[in-house]
Protein backbone atom coordinates (compact mmCIF):
# COMPACT_ATOMS: atom_id res chain seq x y z
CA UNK A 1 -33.64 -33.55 7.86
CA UNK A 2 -33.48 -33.92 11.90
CA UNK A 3 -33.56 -30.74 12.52
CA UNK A 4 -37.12 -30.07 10.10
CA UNK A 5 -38.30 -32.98 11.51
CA UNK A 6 -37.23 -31.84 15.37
CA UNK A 7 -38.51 -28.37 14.51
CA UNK A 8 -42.11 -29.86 12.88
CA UNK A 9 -42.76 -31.60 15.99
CA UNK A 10 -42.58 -28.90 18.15
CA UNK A 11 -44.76 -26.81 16.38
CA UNK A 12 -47.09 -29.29 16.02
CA UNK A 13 -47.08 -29.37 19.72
CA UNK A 14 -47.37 -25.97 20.37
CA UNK A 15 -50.24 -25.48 18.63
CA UNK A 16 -52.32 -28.52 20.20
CA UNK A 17 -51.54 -26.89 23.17
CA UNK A 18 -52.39 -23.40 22.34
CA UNK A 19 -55.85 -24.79 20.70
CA UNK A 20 -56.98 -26.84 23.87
CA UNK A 21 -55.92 -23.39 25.74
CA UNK A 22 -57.71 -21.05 23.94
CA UNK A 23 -60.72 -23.74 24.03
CA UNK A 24 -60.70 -23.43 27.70
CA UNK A 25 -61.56 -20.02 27.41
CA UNK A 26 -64.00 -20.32 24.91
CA UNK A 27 -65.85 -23.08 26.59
CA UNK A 28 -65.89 -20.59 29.92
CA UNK A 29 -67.15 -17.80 28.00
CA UNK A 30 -70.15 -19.71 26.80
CA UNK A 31 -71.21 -21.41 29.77
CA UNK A 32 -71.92 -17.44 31.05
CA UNK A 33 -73.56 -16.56 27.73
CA UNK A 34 -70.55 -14.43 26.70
CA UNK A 35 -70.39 -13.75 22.78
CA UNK A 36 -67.78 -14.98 21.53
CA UNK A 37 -66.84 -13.51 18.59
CA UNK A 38 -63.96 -15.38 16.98
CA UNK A 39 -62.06 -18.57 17.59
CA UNK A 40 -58.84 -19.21 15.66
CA UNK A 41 -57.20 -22.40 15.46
CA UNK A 42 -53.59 -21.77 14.81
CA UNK A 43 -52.67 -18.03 13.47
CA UNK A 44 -53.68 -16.57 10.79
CA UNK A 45 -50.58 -14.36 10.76
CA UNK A 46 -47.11 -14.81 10.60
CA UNK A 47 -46.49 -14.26 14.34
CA UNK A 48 -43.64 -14.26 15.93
CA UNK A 49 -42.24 -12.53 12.73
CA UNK A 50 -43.04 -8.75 12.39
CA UNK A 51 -44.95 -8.99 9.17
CA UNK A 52 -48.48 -8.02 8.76
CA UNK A 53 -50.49 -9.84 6.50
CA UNK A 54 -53.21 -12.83 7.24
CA UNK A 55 -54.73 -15.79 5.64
CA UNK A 56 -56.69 -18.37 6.93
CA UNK A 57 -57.09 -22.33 5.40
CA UNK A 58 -60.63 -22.47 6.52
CA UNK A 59 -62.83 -19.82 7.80
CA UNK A 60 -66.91 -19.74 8.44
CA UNK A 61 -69.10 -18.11 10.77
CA UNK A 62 -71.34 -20.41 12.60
CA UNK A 63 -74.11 -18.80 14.68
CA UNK A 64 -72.04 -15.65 16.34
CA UNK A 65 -69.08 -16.71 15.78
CA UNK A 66 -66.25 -16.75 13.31
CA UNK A 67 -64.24 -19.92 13.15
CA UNK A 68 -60.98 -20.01 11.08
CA UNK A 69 -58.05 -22.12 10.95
CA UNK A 70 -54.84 -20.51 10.17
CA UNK A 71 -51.67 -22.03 8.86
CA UNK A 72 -49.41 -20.75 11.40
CA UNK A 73 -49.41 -23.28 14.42
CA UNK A 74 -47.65 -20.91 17.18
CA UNK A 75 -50.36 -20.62 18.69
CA UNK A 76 -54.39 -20.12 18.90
CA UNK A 77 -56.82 -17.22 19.68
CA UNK A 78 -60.49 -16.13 20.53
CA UNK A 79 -61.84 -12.98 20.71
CA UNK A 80 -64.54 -12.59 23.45
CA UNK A 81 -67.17 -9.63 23.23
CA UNK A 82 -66.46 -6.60 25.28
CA UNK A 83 -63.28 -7.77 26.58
CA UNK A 84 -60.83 -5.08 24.90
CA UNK A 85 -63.23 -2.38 26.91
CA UNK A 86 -61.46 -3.26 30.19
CA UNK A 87 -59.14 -0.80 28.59
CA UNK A 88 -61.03 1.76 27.39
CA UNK A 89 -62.89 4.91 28.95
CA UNK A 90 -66.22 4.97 29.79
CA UNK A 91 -66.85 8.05 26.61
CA UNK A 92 -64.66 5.78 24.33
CA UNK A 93 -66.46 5.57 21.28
CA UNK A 94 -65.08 1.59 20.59
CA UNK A 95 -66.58 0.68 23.34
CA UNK A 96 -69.43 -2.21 22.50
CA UNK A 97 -72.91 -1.69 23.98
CA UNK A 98 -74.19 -2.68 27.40
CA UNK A 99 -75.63 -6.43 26.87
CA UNK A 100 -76.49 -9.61 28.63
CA UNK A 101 -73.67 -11.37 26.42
CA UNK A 102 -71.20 -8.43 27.08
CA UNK A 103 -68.04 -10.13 29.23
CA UNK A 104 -67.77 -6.34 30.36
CA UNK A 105 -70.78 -6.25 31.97
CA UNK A 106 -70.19 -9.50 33.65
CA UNK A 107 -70.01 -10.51 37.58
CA UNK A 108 -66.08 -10.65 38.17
CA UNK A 109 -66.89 -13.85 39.54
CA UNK A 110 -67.79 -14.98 35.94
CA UNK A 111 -64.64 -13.34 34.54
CA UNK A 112 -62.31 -14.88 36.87
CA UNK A 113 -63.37 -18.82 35.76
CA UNK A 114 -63.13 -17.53 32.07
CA UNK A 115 -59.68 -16.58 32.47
CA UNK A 116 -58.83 -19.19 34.23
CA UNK A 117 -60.53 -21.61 31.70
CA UNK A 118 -57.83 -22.00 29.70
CA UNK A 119 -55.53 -22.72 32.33
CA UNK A 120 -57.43 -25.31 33.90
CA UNK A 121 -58.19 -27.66 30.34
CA UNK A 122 -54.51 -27.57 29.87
CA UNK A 123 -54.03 -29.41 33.60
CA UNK A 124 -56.61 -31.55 32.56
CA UNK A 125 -55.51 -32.33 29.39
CA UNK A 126 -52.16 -32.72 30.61
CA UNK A 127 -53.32 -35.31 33.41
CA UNK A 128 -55.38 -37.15 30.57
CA UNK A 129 -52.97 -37.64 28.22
CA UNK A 130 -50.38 -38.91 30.66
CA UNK A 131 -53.45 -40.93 32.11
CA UNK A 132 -54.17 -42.41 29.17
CA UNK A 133 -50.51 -43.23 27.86
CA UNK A 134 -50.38 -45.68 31.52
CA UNK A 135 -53.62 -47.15 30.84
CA UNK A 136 -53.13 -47.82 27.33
CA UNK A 137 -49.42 -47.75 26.26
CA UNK A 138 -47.82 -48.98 29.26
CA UNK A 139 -50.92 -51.19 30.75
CA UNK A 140 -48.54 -52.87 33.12
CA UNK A 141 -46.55 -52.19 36.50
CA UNK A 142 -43.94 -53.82 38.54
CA UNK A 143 -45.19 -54.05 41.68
CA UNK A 144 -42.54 -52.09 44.41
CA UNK A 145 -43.48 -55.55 46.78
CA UNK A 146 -41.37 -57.67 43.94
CA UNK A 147 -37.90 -55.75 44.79
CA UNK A 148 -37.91 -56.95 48.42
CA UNK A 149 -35.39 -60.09 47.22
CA UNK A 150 -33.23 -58.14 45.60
CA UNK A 151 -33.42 -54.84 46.81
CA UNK A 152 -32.16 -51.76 43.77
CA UNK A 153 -29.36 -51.20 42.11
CA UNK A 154 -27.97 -48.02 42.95
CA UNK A 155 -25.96 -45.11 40.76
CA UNK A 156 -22.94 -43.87 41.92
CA UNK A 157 -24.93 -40.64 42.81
CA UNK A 158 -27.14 -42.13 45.28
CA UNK A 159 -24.40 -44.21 46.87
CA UNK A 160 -22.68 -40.49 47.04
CA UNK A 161 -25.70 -40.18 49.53
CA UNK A 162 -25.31 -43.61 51.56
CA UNK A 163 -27.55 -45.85 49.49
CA UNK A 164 -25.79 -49.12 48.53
CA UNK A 165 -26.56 -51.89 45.98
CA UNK A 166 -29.21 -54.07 47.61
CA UNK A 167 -31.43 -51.60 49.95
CA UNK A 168 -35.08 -52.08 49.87
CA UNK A 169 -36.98 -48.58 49.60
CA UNK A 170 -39.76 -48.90 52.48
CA UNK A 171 -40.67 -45.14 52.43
CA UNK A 172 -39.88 -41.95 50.81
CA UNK A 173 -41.34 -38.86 52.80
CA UNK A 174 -43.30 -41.57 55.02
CA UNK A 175 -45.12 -43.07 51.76
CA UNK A 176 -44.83 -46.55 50.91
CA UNK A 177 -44.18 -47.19 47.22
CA UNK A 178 -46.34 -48.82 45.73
CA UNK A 179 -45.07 -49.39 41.91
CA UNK A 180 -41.29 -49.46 40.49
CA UNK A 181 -42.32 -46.05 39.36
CA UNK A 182 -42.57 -44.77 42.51
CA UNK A 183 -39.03 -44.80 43.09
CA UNK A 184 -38.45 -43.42 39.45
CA UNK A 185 -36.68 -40.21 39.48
CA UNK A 186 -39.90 -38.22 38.54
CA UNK A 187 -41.21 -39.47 42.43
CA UNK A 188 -37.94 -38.44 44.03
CA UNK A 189 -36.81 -35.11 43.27
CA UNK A 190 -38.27 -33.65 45.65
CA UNK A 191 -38.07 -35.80 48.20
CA UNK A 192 -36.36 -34.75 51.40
CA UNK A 193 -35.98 -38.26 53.69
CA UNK A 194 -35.58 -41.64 52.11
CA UNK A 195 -35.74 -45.05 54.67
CA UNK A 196 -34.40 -48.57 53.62
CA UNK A 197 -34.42 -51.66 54.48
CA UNK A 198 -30.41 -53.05 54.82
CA UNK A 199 -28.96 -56.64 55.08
CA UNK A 200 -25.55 -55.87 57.16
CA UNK A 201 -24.19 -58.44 58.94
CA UNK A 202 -26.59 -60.84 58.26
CA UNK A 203 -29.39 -58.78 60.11
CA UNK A 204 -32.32 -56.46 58.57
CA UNK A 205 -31.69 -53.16 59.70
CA UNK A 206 -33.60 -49.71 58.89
CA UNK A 207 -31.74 -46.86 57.95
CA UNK A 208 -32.77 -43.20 56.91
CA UNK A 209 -30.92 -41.24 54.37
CA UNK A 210 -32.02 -37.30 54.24
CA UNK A 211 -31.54 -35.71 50.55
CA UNK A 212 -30.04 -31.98 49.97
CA UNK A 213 -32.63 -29.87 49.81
CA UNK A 214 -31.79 -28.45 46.35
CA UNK A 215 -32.05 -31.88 44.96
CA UNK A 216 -33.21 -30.93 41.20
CA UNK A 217 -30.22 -31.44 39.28
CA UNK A 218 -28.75 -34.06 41.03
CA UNK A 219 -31.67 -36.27 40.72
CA UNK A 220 -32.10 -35.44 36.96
CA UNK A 221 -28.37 -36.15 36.12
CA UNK A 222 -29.06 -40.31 35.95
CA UNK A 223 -31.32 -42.98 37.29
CA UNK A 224 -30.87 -43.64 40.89
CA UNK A 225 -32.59 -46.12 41.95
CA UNK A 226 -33.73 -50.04 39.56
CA UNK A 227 -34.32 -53.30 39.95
CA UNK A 228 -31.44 -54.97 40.64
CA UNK A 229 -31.69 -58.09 38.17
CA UNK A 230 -31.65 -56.99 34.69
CA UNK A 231 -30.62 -57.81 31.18
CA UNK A 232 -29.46 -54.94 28.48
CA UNK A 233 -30.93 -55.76 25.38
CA UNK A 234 -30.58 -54.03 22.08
CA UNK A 235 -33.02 -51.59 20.51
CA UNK A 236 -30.71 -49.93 17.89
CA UNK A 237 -27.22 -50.00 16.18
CA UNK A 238 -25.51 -47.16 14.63
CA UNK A 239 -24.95 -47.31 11.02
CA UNK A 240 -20.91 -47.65 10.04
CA UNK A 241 -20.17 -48.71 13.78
CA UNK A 242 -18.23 -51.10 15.33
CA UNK A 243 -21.40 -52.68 16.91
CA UNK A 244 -22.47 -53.25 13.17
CA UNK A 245 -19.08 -54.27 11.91
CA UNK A 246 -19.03 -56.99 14.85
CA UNK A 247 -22.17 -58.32 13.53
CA UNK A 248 -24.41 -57.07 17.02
CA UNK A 249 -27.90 -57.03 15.95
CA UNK A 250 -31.20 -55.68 17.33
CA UNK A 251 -32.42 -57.72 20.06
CA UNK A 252 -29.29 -59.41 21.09
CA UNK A 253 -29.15 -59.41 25.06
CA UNK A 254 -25.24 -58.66 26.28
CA UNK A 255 -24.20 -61.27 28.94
CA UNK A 256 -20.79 -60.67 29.04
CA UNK A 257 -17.88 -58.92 28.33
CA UNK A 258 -14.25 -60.30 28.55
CA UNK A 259 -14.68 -61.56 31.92
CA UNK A 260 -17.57 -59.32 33.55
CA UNK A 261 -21.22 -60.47 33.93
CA UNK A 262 -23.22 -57.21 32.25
CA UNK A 263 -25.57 -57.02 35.60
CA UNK A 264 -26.63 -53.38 34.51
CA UNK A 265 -26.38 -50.84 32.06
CA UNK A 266 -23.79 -48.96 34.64
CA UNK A 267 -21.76 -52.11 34.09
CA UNK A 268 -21.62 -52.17 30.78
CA UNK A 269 -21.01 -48.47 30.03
CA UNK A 270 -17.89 -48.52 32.83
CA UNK A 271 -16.45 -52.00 31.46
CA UNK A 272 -16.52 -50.50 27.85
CA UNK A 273 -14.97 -47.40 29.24
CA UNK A 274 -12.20 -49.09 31.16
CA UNK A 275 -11.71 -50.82 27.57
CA UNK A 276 -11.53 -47.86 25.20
CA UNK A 277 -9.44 -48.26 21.66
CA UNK A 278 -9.57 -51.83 22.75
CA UNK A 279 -11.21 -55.21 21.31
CA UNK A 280 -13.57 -56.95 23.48
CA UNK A 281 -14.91 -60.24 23.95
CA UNK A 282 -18.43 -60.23 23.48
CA UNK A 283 -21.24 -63.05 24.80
CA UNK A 284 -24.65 -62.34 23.70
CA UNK A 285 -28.01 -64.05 23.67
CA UNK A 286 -30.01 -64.50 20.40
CA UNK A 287 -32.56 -66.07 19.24
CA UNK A 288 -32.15 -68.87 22.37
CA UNK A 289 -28.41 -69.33 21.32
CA UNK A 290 -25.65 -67.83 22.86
CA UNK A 291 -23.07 -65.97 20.70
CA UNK A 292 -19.37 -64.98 20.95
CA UNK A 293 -18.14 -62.17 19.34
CA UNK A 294 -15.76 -59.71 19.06
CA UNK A 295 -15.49 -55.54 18.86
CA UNK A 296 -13.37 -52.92 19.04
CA UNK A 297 -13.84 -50.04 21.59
CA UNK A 298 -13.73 -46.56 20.14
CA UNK A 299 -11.53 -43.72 22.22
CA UNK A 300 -15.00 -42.89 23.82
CA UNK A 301 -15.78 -46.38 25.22
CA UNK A 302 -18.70 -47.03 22.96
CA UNK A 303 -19.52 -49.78 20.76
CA UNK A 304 -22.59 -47.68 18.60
CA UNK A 305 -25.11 -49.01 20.09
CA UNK A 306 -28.99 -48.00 21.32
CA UNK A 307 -29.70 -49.76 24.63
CA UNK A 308 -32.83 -51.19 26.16
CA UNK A 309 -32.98 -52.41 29.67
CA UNK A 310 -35.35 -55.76 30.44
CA UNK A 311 -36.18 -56.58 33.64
CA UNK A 312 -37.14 -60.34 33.74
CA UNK A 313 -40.50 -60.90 34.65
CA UNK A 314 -40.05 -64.09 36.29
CA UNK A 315 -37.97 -62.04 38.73
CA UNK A 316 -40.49 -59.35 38.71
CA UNK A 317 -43.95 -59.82 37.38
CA UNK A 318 -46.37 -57.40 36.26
CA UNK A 319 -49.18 -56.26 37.23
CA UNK A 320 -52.12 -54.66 35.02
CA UNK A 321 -52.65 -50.82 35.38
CA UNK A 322 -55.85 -50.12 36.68
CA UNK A 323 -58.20 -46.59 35.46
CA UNK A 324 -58.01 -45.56 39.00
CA UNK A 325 -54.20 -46.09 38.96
CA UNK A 326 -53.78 -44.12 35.78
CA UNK A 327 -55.60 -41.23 36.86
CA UNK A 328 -54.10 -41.12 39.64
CA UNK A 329 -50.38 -41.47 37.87
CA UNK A 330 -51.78 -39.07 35.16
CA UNK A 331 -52.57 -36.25 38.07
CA UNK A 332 -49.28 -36.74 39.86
CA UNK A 333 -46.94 -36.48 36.84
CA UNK A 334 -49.01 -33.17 35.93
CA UNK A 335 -47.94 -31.67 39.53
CA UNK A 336 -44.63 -33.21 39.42
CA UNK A 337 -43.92 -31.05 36.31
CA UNK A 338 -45.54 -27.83 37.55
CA UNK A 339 -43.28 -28.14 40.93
CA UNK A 340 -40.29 -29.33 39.20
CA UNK A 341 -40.21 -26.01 37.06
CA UNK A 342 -41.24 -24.02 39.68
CA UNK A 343 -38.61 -25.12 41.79
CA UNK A 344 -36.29 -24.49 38.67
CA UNK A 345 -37.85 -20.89 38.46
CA UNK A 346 -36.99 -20.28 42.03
CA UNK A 347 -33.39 -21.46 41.58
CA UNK A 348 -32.86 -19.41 38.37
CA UNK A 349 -34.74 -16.28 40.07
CA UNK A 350 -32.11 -16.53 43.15
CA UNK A 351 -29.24 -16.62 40.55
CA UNK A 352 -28.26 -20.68 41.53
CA UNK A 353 -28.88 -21.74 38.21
CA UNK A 354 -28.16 -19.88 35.03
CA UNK A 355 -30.99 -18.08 33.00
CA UNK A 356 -29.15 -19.71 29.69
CA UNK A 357 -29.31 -23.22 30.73
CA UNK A 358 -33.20 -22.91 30.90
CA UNK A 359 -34.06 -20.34 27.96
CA UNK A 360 -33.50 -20.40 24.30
CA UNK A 361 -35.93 -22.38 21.12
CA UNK A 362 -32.66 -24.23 20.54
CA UNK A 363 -32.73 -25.83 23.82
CA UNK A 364 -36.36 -27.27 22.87
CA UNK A 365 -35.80 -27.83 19.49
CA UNK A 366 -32.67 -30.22 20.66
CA UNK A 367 -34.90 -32.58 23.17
CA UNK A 368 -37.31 -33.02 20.39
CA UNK A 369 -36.84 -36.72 18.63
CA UNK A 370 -35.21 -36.78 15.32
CA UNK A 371 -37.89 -39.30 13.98
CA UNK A 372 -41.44 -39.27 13.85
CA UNK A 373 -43.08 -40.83 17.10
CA UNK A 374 -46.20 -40.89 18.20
CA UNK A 375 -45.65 -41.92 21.96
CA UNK A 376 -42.64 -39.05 22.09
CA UNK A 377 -45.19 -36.45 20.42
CA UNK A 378 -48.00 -37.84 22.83
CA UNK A 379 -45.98 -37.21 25.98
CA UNK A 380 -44.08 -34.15 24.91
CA UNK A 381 -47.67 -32.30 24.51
CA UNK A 382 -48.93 -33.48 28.18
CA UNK A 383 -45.44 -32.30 29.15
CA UNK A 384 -45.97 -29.04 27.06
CA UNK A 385 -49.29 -28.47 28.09
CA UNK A 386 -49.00 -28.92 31.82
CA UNK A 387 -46.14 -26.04 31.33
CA UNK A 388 -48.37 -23.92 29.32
CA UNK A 389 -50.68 -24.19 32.44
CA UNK A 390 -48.02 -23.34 34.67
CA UNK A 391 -47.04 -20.43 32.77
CA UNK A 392 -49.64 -18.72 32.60
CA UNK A 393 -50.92 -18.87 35.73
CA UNK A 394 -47.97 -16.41 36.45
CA UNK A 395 -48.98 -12.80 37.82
CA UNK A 396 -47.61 -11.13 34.67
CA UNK A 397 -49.71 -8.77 32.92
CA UNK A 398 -50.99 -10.30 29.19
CA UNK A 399 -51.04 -13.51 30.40
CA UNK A 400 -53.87 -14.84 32.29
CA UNK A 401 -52.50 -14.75 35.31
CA UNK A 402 -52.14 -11.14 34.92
CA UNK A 403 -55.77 -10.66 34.12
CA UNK A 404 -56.32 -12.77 37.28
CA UNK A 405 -54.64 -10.41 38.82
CA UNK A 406 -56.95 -7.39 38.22
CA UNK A 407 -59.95 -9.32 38.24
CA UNK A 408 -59.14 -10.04 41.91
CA UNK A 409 -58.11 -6.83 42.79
CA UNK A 410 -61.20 -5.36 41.36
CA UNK A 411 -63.50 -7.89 43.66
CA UNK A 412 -61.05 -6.99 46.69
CA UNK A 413 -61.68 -3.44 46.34
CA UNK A 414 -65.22 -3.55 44.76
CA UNK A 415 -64.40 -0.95 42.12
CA UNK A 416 -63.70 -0.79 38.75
CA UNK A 417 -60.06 0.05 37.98
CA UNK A 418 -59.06 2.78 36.07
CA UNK A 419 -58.86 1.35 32.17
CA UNK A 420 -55.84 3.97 31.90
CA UNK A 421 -54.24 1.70 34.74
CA UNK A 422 -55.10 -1.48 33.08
CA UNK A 423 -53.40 -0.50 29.80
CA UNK A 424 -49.95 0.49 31.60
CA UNK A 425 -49.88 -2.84 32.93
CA UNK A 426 -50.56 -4.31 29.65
CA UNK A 427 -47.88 -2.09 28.19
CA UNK A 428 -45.57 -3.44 31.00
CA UNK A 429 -46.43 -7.01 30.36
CA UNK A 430 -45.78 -6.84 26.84
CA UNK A 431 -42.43 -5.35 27.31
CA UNK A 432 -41.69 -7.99 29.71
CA UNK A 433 -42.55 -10.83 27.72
CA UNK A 434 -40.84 -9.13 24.75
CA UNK A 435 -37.62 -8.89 26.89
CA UNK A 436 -38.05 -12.71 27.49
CA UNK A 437 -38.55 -13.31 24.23
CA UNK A 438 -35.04 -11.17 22.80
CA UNK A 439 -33.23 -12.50 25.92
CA UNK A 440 -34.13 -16.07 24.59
CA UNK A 441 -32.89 -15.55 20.91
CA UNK A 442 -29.72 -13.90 22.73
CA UNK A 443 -28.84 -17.08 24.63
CA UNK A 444 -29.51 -18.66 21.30
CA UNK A 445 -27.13 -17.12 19.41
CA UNK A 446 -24.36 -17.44 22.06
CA UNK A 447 -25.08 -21.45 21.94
CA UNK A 448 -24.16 -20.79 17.65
């Protein structure tokens, strides 16, 4: 039931995606007075499966145009007027007549913002969506200004680096934070210099750390950088566990255990560790009591529980989020994304990282939440749709970016190119994306 549920998800996301895409385009098309001759939300065809029949759950032709929606959500299309003659001859019978709302016909200035249109509304809608999930969802901040008392607690991979348990992050790349989140990971990975403020030897000094330059992994692998003060709370027990059996419940906050103040989540999860096949002492806070209990340790140094971290807000308080603030948080997590896979791209294309660790449906299906939720679904299709802007802005033909590609080359050299020459690109591109496409299931079935 996971896995449908996993699977469901991501198809509902792909096609929300694909739709806003294809809208792009559509929306370009008529602002030029392009006929537009069909727009499909979701397929009408069993793509990517190599059987050929179609059905639609809706389907009506408004004005010029046919509007259907299919009941295959990989994807979305439209069919714009004239396009398919890029690719023909000039004596090719197919070809549509010469007309105002012909995209043939049309300035290749005109052309290039229609293939760009979709491209651009999924960037926007990325940036919205993670805009609006700040402004409304989260609403608050912790103001980076709040920290200076206790400076961050640090993982063991950034005091790998030389950044210790109490530093105060003045500036990463010569920007102040401003937020908690901008010392999240998201802000750092590609940072290059990091300066902090240090108590050593009872004096305030400054000190400058420079990062690897092939950060990515690294800064992906676990949180480096929170406040230092915080509580770890409960948000979920595993059924049949030893959490349940010692009578933990939702909500409890862990003070203690045996003799070690739980300062952190990295304190807990090393305590339990160093206690594994063991029973525990157990001091919680519930419900304005304080509880003792007790609970055995299994082999892995887990309890079965679902942790929540709480940072007290009369250590740090909030802050409300401000429109300007989300936008601007909404924007920045869009580019983060695009330069965080791009940098993976690079990495993969130079042979430092393998082509199976970043390929294959299973690998998507698996970060996909086994239950139903709206905020995961919400942020997975800004996430999704800021990579589906990415993508195809690459210079492979079939995508846009490959009809960028000849749309620019055509205004470079102020010619038409040769539609025979268009169509072996095509050809190319579709072989290429079909090679991605086997190599994926490939890595798939070697994961099996």
């Amino acid at each position: 039931m996971d896995l449908f549920i996993k699977i469901l998800q991501l198809l509902i996301i792909i096609g929300v995606v694909s739709v806003f895409h294809e809208f792009g385009h559509y929306c370009a098309a008529r602002l030029f007075g392009t006929k537009v001759e069909r727009f499909q939300i979701f397929l009408d065809t069993p793509f990517p499966l190599p059987f050929n029949f179609s059905f639609n759950l809706w389907k009506k032709k408004i004005g010029e145009t046919l509007y259907g929606i299919g009941w295959n959500p990989m994807g979305a299309y439209v069919q714009i007027h004239g396009m398919s003659d890029e690719f023909r001859s000039l004596d090719d019978p197919e070809r549509a007549p010469k007309s105002d709302f012909n995209y043939y016909y049309k300035p290749n200035w005109q052309k290039l913002i229609i293939a760009l249109g979709g491209i651009l509304v999924n960037f926007i809608y990325a940036c919205i969506i993670f805009a609006f999930m700040h402004f409304a969802i989260t609403k608050e901040y912790i103001p980076h200004d709040t920290l200076a008392s206790t400076g961050v607690l640090c993982s063991e991979k950034a005091k790998f680096y030389g950044f210790q348990d109490g530093d105060f992050i003045l500036d990463i790349d010569g920007h102040k934070p401003q937020t908690l989140e901008d010392i999240s990971n998201k802000a750092l990975w590609n940072a290059n210099e990091i300066s902090v403020e240090r108590k050593q030897e009872g004096q305030l000094i400054r000190k400058s750390i420079v990062l690897p330059k092939d950060n990515l992994q690294e800064i992906y692998d676990q949180t480096w950088f929170s406040p230092r003060k915080q509580y770890i709370s409960i948000a979920g027990i595993v059924p049949q566990s030893n959490a349940q059996k010692a009578g933990l419940k939702e909500k409890d906050i862990i003070l203690k255990v045996n003799q070690t103040m739980i300062s952190s989540f990295d304190v807990l999860k090393s305590t339990l560790k160093s206690n594994s096949s063991h029973e525990v002492s157990l001091i919680v806070f519930r419900e304005n009591k304080i509880i003792q209990l007790k609970s055995l340790v299994d082999t892995a140094g887990k309890l079965g529980l679902i942790n929540d971290i709480i940072y007290p807000k009369t250590q740090y308080p909030r802050s409300k989020i401000s429109l300007g603030m989300a936008i601007k948080h909404g924007f920045r997590e869009t580019t983060n994304i695009i330069q965080m896979v791009s940098q993976n791209l690079a990495k993969m294309l130079r042979g430092k990282i393998k082509a199976s660790q970043n390929m294959g449906f299973s690998g998507v299906v698996s970060i996909m939440s086994p239950s139903i939720d709206v905020v995961f679904i919400l942020y997975m299709t800004a996430v999704f749709s800021a990579l589906s802007a990415f993508f195809n802005f690459l210079p492979i033909p079939v995508l846009d970016g490959g009809h960028i590609v000849l749309i620019l080359s055509e205004m470079i050299l102020n010619k038409k190119l040769n539609p025979k020459l268009k169509s072996t690109v095509q050809m190319i591109g579709m072989g290429i994306l079909l090679g991605l496409f086997l190599l994926s299931i490939y890595f798939d079935l070697q994961k099996l």
